[in-house]
C-alpha atoms as a PDB file:
ATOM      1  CA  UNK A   1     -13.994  23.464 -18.276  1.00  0.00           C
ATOM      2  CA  UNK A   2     -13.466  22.134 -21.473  1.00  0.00           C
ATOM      3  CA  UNK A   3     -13.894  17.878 -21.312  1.00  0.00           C
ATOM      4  CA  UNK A   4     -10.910  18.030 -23.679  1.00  0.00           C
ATOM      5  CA  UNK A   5      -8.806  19.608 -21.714  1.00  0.00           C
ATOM      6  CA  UNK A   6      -9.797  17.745 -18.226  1.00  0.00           C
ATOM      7  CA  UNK A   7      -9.220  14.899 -20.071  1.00  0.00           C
ATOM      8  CA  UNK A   8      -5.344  15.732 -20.989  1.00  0.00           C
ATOM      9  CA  UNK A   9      -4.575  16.388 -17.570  1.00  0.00           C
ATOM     10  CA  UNK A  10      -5.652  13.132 -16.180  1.00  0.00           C
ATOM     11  CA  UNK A  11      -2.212  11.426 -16.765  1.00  0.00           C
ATOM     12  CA  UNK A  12      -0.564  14.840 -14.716  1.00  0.00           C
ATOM     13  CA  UNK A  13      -2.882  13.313 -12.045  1.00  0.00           C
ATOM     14  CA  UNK A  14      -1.908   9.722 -12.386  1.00  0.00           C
ATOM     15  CA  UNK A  15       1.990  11.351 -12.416  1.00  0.00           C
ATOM     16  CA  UNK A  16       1.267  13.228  -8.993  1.00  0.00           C
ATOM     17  CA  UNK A  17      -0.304  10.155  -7.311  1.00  0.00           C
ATOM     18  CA  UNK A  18       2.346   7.632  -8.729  1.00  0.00           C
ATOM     19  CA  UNK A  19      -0.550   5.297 -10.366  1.00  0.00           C
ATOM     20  CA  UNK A  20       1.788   3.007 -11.245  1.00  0.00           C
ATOM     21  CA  UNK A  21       2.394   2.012  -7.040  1.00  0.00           C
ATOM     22  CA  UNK A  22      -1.073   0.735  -7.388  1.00  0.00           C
ATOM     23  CA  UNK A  23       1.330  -2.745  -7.836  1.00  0.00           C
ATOM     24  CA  UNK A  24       2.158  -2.858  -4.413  1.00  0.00           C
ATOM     25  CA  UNK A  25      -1.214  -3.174  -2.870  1.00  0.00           C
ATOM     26  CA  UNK A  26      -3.017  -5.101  -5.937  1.00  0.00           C
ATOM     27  CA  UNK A  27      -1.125  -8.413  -5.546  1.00  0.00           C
ATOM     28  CA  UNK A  28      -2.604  -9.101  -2.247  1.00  0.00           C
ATOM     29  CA  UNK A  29      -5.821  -8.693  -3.598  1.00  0.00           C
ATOM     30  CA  UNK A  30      -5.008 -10.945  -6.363  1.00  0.00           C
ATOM     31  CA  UNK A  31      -3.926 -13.404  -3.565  1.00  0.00           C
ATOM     32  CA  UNK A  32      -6.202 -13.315  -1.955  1.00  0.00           C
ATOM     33  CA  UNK A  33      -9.200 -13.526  -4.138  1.00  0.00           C
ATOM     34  CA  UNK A  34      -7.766 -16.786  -5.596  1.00  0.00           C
ATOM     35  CA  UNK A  35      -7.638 -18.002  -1.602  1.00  0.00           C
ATOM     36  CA  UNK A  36     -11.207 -17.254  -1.235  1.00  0.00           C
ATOM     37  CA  UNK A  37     -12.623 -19.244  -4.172  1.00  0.00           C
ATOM     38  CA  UNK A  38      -9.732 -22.308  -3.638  1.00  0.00           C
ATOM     39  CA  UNK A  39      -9.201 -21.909  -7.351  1.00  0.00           C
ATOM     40  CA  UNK A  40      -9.883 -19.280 -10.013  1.00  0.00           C
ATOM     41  CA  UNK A  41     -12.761 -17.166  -8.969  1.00  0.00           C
ATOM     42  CA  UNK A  42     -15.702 -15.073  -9.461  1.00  0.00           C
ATOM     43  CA  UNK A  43     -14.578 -13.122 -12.260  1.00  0.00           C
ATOM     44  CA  UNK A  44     -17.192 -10.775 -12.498  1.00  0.00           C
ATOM     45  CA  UNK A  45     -16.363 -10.108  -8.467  1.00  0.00           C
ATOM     46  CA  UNK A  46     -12.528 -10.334  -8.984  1.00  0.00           C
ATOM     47  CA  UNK A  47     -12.746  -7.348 -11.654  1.00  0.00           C
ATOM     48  CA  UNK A  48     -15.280  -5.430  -8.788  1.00  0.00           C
ATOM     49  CA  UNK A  49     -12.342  -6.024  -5.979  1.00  0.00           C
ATOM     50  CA  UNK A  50      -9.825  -5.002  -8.414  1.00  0.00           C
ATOM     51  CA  UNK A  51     -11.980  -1.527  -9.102  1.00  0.00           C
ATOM     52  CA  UNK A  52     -12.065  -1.110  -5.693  1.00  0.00           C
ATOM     53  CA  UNK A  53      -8.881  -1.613  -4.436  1.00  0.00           C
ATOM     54  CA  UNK A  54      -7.437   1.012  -7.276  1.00  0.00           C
ATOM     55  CA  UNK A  55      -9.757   3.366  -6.552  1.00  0.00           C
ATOM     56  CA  UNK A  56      -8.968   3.292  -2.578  1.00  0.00           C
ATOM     57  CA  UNK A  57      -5.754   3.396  -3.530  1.00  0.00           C
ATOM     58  CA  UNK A  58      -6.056   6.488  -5.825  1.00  0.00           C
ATOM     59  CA  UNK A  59      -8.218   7.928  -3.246  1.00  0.00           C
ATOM     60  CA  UNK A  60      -5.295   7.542  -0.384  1.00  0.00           C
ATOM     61  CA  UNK A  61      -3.110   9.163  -2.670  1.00  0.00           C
ATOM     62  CA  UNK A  62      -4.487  12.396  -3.465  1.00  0.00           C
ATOM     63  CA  UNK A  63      -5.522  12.770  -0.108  1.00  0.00           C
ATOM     64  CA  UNK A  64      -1.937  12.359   0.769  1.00  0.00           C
ATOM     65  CA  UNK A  65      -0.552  15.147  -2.100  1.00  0.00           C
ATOM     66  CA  UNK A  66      -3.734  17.722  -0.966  1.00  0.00           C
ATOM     67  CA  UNK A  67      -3.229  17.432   2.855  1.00  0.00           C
ATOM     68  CA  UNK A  68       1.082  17.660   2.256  1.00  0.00           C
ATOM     69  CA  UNK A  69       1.218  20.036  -0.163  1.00  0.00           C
ATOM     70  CA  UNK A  70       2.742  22.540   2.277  1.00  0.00           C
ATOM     71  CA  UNK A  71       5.136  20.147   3.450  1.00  0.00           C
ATOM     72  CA  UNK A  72       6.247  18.886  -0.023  1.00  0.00           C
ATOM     73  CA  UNK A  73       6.833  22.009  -1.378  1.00  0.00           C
ATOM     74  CA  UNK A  74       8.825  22.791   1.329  1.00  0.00           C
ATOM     75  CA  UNK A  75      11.268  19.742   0.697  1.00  0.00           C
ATOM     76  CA  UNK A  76      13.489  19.838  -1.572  1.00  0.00           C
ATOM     77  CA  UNK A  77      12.851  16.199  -2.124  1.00  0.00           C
ATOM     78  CA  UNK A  78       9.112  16.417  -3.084  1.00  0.00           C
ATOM     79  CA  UNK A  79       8.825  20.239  -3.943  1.00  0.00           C
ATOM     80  CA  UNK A  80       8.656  19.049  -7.827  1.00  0.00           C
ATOM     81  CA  UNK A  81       5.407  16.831  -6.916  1.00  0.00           C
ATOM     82  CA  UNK A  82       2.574  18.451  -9.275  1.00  0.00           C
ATOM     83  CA  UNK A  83       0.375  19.402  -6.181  1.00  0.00           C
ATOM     84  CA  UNK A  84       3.452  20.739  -4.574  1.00  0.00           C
ATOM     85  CA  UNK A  85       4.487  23.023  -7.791  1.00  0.00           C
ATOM     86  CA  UNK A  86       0.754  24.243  -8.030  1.00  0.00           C
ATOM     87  CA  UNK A  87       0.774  22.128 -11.712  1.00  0.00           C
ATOM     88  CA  UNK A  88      -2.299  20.482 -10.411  1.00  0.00           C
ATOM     89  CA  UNK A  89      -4.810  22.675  -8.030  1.00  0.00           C
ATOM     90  CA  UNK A  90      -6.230  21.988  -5.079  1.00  0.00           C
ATOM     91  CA  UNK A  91     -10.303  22.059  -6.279  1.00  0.00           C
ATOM     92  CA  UNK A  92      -8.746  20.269  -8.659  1.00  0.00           C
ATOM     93  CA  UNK A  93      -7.127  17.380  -6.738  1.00  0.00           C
ATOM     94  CA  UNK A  94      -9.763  17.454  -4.523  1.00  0.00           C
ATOM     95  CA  UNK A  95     -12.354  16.651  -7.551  1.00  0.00           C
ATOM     96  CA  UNK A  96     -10.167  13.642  -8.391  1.00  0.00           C
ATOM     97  CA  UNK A  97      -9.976  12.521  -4.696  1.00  0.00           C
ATOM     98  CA  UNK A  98     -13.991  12.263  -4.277  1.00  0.00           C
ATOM     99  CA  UNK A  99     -14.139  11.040  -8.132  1.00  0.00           C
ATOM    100  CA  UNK A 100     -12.349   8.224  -6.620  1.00  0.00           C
ATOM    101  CA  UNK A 101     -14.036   7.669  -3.482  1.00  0.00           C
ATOM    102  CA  UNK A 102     -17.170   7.672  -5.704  1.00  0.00           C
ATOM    103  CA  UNK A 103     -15.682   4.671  -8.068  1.00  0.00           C
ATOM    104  CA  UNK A 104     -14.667   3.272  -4.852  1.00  0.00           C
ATOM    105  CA  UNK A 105     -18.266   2.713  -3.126  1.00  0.00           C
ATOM    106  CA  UNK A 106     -19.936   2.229  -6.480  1.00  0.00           C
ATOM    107  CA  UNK A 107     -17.373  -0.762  -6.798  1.00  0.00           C
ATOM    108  CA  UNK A 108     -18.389  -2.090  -3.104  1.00  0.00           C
ATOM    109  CA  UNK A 109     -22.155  -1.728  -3.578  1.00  0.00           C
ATOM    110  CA  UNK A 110     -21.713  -4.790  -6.371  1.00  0.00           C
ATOM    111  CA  UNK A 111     -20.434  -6.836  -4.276  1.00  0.00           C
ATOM    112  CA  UNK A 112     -21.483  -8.364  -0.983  1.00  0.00           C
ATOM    113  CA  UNK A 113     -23.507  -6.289   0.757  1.00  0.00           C
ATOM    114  CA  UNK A 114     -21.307  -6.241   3.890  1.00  0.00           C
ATOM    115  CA  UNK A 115     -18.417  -4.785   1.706  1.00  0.00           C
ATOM    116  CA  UNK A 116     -20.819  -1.716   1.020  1.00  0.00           C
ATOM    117  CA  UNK A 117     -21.872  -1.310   5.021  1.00  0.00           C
ATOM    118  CA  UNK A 118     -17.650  -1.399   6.047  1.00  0.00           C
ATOM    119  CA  UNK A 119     -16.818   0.979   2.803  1.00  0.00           C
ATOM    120  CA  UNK A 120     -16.290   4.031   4.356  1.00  0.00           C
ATOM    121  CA  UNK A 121     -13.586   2.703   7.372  1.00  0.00           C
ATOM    122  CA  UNK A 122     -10.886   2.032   4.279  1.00  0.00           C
ATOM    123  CA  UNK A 123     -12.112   5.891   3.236  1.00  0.00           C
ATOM    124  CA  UNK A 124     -10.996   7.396   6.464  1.00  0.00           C
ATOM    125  CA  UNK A 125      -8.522   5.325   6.748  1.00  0.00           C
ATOM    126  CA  UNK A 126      -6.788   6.264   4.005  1.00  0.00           C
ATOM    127  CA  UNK A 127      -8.150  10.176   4.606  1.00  0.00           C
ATOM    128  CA  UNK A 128      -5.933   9.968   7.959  1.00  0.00           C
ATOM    129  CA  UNK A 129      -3.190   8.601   7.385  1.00  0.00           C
ATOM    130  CA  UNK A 130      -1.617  12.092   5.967  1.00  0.00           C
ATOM    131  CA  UNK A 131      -1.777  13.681   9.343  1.00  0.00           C
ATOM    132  CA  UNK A 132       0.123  11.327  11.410  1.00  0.00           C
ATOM    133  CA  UNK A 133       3.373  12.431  10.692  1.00  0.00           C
ATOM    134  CA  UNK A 134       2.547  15.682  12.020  1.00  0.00           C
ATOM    135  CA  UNK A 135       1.823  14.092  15.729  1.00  0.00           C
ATOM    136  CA  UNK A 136       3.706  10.733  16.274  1.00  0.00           C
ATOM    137  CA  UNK A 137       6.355   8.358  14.979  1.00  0.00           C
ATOM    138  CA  UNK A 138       4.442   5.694  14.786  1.00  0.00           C
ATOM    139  CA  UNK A 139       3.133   7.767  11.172  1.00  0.00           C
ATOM    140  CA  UNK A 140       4.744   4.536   9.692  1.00  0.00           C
ATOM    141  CA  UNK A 141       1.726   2.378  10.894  1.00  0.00           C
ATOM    142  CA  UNK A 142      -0.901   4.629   9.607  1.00  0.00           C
ATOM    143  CA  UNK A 143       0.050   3.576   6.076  1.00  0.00           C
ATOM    144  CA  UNK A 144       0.263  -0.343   7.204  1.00  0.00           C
ATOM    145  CA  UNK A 145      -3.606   0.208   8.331  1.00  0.00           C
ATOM    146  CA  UNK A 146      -4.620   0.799   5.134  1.00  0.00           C
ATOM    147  CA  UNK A 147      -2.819  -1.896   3.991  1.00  0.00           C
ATOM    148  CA  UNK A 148      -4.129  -4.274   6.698  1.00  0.00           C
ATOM    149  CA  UNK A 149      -7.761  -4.015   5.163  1.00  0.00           C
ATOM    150  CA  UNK A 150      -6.749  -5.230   1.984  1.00  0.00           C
ATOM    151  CA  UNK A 151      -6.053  -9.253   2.358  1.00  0.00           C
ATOM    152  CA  UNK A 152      -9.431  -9.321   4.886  1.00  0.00           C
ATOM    153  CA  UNK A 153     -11.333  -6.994   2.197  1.00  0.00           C
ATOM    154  CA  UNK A 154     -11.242  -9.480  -0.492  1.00  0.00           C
ATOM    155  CA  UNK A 155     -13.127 -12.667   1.031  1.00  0.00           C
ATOM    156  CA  UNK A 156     -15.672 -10.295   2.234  1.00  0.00           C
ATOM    157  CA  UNK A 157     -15.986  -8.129  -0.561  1.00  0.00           C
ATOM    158  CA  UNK A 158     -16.654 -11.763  -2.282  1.00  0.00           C
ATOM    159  CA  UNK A 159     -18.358 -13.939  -0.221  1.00  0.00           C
ATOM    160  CA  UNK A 160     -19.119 -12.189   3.022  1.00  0.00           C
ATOM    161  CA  UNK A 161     -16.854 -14.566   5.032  1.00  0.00           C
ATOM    162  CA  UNK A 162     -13.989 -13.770   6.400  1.00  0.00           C
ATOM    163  CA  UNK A 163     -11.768 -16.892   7.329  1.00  0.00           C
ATOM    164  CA  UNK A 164      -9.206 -16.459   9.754  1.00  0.00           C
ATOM    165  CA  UNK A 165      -5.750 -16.927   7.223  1.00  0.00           C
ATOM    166  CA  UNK A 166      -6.808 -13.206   5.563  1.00  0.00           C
ATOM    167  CA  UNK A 167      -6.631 -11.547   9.152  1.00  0.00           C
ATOM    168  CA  UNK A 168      -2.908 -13.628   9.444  1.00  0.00           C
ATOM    169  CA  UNK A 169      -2.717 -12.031   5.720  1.00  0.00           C
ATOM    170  CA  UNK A 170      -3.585  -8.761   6.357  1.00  0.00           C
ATOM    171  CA  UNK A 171      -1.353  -8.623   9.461  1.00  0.00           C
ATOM    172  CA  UNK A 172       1.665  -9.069   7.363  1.00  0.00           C
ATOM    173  CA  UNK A 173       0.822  -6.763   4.877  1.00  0.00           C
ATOM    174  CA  UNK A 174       0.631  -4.203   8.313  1.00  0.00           C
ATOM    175  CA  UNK A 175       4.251  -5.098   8.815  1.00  0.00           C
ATOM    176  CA  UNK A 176       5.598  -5.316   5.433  1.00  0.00           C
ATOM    177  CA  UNK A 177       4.576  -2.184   4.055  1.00  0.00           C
ATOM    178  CA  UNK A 178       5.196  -0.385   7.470  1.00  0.00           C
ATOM    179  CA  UNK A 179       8.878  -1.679   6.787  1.00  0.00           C
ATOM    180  CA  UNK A 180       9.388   0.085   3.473  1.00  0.00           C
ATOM    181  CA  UNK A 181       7.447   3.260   4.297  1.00  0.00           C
ATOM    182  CA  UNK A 182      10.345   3.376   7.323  1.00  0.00           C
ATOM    183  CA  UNK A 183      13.209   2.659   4.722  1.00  0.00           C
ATOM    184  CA  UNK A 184      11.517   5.430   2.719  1.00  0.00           C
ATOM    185  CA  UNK A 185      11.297   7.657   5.261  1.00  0.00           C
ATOM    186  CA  UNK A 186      15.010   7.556   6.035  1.00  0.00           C
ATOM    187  CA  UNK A 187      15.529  10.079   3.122  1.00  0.00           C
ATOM    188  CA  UNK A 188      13.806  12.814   5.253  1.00  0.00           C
ATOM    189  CA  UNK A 189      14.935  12.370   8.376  1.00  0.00           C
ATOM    190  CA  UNK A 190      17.024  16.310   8.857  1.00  0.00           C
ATOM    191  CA  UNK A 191      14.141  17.045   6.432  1.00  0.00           C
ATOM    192  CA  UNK A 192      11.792  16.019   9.048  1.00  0.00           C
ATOM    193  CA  UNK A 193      13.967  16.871  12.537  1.00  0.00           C
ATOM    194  CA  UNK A 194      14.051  20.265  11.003  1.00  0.00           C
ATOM    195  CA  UNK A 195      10.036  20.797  10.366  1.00  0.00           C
ATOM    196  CA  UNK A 196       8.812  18.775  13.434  1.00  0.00           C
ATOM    197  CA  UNK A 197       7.702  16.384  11.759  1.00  0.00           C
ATOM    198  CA  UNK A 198       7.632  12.479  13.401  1.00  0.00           C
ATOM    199  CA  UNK A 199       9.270   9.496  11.611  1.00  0.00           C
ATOM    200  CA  UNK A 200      11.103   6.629  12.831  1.00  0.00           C
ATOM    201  CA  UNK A 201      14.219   7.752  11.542  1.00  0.00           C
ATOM    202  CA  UNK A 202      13.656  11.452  12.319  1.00  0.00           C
ATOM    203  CA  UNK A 203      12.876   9.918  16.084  1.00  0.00           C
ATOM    204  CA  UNK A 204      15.508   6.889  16.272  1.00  0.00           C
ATOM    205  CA  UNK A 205      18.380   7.678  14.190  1.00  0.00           C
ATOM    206  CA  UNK A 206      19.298   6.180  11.427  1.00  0.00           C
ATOM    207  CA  UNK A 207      20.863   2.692  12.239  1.00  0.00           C
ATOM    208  CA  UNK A 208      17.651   1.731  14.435  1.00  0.00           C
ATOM    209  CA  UNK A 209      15.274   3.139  12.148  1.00  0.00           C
ATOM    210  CA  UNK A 210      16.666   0.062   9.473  1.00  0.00           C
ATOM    211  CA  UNK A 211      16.917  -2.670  12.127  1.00  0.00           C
ATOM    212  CA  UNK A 212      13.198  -1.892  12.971  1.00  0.00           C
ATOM    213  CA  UNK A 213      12.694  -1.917   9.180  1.00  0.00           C
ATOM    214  CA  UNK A 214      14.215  -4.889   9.047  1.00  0.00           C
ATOM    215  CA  UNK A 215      12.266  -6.406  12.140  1.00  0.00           C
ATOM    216  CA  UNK A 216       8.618  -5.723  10.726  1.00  0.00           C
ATOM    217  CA  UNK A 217       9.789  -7.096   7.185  1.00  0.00           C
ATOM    218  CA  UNK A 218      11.064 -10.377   9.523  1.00  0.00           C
ATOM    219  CA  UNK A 219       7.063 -10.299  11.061  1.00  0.00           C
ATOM    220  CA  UNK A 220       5.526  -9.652   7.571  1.00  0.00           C
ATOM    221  CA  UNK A 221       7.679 -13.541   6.669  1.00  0.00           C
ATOM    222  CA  UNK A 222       5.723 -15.054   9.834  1.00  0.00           C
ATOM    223  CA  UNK A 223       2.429 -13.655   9.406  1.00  0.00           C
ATOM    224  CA  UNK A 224       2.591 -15.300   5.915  1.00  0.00           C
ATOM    225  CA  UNK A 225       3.867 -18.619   6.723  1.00  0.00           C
ATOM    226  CA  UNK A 226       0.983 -18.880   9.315  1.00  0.00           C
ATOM    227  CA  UNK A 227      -1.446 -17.640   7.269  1.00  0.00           C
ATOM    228  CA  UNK A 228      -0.508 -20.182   4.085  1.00  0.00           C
ATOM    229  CA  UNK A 229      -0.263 -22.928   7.021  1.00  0.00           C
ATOM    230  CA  UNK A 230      -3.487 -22.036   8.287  1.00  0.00           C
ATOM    231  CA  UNK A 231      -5.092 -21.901   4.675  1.00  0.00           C
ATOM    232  CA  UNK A 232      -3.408 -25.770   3.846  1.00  0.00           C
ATOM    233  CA  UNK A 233      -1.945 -24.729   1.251  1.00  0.00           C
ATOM    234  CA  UNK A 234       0.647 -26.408  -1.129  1.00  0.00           C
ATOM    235  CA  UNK A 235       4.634 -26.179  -1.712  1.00  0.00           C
ATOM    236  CA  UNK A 236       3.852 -23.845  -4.160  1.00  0.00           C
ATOM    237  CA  UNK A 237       2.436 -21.484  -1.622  1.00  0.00           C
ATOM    238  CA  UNK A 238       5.402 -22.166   1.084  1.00  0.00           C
ATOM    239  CA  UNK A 239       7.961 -21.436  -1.656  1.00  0.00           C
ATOM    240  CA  UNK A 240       5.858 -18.160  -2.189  1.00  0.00           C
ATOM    241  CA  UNK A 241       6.757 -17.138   1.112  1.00  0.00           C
ATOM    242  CA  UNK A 242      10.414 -18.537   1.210  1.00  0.00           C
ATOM    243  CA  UNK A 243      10.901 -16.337  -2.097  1.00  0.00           C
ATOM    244  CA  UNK A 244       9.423 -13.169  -0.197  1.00  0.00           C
ATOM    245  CA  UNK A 245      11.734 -14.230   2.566  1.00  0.00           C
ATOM    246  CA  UNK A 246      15.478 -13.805  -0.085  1.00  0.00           C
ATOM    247  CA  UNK A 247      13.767 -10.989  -2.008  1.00  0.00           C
ATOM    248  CA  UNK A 248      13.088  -8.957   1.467  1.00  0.00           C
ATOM    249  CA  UNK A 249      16.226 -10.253   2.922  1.00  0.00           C
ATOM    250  CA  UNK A 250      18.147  -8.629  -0.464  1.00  0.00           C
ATOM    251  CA  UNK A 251      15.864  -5.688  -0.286  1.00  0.00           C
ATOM    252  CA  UNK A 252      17.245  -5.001   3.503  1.00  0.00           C
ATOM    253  CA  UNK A 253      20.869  -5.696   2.136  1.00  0.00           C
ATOM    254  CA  UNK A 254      20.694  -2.820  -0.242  1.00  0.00           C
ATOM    255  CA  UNK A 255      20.163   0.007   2.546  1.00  0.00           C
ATOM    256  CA  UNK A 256      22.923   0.197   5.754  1.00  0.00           C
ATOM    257  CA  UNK A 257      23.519   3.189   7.785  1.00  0.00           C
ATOM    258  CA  UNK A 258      26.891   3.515   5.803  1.00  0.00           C
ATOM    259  CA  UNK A 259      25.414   4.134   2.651  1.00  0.00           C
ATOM    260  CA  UNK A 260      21.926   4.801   1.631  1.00  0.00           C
ATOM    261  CA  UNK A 261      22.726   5.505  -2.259  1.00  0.00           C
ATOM    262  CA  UNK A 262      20.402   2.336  -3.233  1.00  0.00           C
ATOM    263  CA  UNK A 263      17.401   3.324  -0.909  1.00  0.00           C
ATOM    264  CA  UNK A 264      15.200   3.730  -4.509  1.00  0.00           C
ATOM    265  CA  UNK A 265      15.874   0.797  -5.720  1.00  0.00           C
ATOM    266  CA  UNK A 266      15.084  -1.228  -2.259  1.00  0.00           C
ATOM    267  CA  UNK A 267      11.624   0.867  -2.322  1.00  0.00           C
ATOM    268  CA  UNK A 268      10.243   0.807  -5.534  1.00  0.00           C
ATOM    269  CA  UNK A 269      11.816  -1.396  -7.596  1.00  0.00           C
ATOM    270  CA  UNK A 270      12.255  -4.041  -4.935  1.00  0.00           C
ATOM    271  CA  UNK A 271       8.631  -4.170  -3.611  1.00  0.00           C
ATOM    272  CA  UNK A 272       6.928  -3.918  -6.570  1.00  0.00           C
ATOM    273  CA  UNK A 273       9.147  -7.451  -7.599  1.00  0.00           C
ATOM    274  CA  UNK A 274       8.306  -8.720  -4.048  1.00  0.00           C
ATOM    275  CA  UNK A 275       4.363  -8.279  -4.690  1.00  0.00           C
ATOM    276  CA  UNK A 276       4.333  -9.877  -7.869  1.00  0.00           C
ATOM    277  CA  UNK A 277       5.955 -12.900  -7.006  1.00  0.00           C
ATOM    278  CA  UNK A 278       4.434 -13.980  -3.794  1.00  0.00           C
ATOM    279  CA  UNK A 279       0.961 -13.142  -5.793  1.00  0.00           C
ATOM    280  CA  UNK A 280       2.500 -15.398  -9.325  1.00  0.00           C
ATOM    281  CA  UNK A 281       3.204 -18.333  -6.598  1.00  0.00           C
ATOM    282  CA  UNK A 282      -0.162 -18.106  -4.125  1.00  0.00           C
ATOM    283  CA  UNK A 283      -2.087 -18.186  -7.975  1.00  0.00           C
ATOM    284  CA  UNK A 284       0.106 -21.019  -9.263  1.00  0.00           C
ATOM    285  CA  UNK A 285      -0.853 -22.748  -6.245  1.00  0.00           C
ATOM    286  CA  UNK A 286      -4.565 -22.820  -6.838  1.00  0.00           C
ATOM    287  CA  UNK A 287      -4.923 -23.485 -10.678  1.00  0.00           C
ATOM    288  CA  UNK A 288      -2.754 -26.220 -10.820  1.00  0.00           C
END
C-alpha cells in the first residue's frame, strides 16, 4: 500500500478509537509520576510513561472497535463507528492494534526493567475487556482493571518501587471510571436487553444502575483522600480531591432516571474536566 495513503488514514483511525479520550487515563499518570519523584521528575522517564500509557490506551481501543464490530453495527447508536461502517478494515485495525502494542513494550523496555517483565498483563487486560459484556454485568469492572494499573504503573515503570498510596490510587481510578462506563452504558440498556448483552443498567434498571454509579464515584473520593493522606501530602493535594468531590457530585446531578438528555455531557465533557484538575492540583502540590 501506498505510505501516502496509509498515512491519510491514520486520523480515520484516531476518529474510530476516540484519541482524544486518551485525557481521561493520562492525568493519573501525570499524578502520579510527580508523586513518585516528590517534585518534578525524570523527564526523560515521564515522556517513556507517557508513550506508554497512550499506546495501551490506543491498543485497548482498537481491540475494543475489532472485537464489537458486530455489535456496533448492529446499534443504531454506534453503527456509524468507522470499524462498524467497514470505513476502516479489520487487517487493517488489527495492524494498528499490534502497531500499538509494539510502541507500547518498546516504551516499557526503557524504563525499569520490572515495567518490561509486567508489560504484557496491561496487554491482556485491555485485549479482554471487550468480551465481558457478552457474559456478565459486572462488564463495567473490566474497563476499571485497566484503569487500576495505571496509578501503580507509574512508580514502577520509574523507579521499580511501588509505595502503597498508588495501590490506594489505582483503586479509585477502579471505581471512578467503572462509574462513568455505567452512566455510559445507560444509553444501551433495550439496546443491550434486546441482544443479550450484560450491563448494569441492562441488568438493574435504570434508577439503580445511577445510584451504583453514583456509589463507586463516592469510593473513587475515599480511595483518593487515603491515598493523598497516606502520601503526606499538602492542602493543595486535599483540595484536589475536595474539587473531584463537587465536579463528580455535579457530574451525578446531570443524569436522573427522569431525564437522561445530558448523559454526554456528564461522560465526556465532565470527566475529561475532572482528570485535569485533580492532576493541575496533585502537580501544583509538588513544585511549589
Amino acid at each position: 500500500m501506498n505510505p501516502l495513503i496509509v498515512w491519510s488514514r491514520i486520523p480515520i483511525f484516531l476518529s474510530a478509537i476516540k484519541f482524544e479520550h486518551s485525557i481521561f487515563a493520562l492525568p493519573f499518570a501525570v499524578a502520579a509520576a510527580f508523586m513518585t519523584y516528590g517534585s518534578a521528575p525524570d523527564w526523560v522517564k515521564f515522556g517513556w510513561v507517557m508513550l506508554a500509557m497512550v499506546a495501551l490506551r490506543t491498543f485497548a481501543m482498537a481491540a475494543n472497535r475489532l472485537l464489537d464490530a458486530k455489535i456496533d453495527r448492529l446499534n443504531p447508536r454506534t453503527a456509524d463507528r468507522p470499524t462498524a461502517s467497514g470505513l476502516v478494515g479489520r487487517l487493517e485495525m488489527v495492524v494498528y492494534m499490534l502497531v500499538a502494542a509494539v510502541i507500547f513494550i518498546f516504551a516499557s523496555l526503557q524504563l525499569d526493567r520490572l515495567a518490561l517483565m509486567l508489560s504484557p498483563i496491561p496487554l491482556l487486560v485491555a485485549f479482554g475487556y471487550p468480551y465481558l459484556k457478552r457474559f456478565t454485568w459486572l462488564a463495567h469492572f473490566g474497563i476499571g482493571a485497566v484503569y487500576v494499573i495505571v496509578p501503580p504503573a507509574v512508580p514502577i515503570a520509574m523507579t521499580g518501587a511501588l509505595p502503597q498510596e498508588f495501590v490506594w490510587m489505582g483503586i479509585a481510578a477502579f471505581f471512578w471510571v467503572s462509574g462513568f462506563d455505567i452512566l455510559y452504558a445507560i444509553s444501551d440498556i433495550e439496546f443491550d436487553r434486546a441482544h443479550g448483552l450484560h450491563s448494569i443498567p441492562a441488568r438493574f434498571g435504570l434508577k439503580r444502575a445511577i445510584w451504583l454509579a453514583r456509589a463507586s464515584h463516592f469510593i473513587a473520593v475515599a480511595m483518593l483522600a487515603v491515598a493523598v493522606s497516606i502520601a503526606g501530602l499538602s492542602i493543595l493535594s486535599v483540595a484536589g480531591v475536595a474539587a473531584v468531590a463537587l465536579l463528580l457530585a455535579y457530574e451525578n446531578s446531570l443524569v436522573s432516571e427522569h431525564d437522561i438528555s445530558k448523559l454526554n455531557l456528564a461522560f465526556f465533557t465532565m470527566n475529561g474536566v475532572i482528570a485535569i484538575v485533580f492532576a493541575a492540583f496533585m502537580v501544583l502540590d509538588h513544585i511549589i
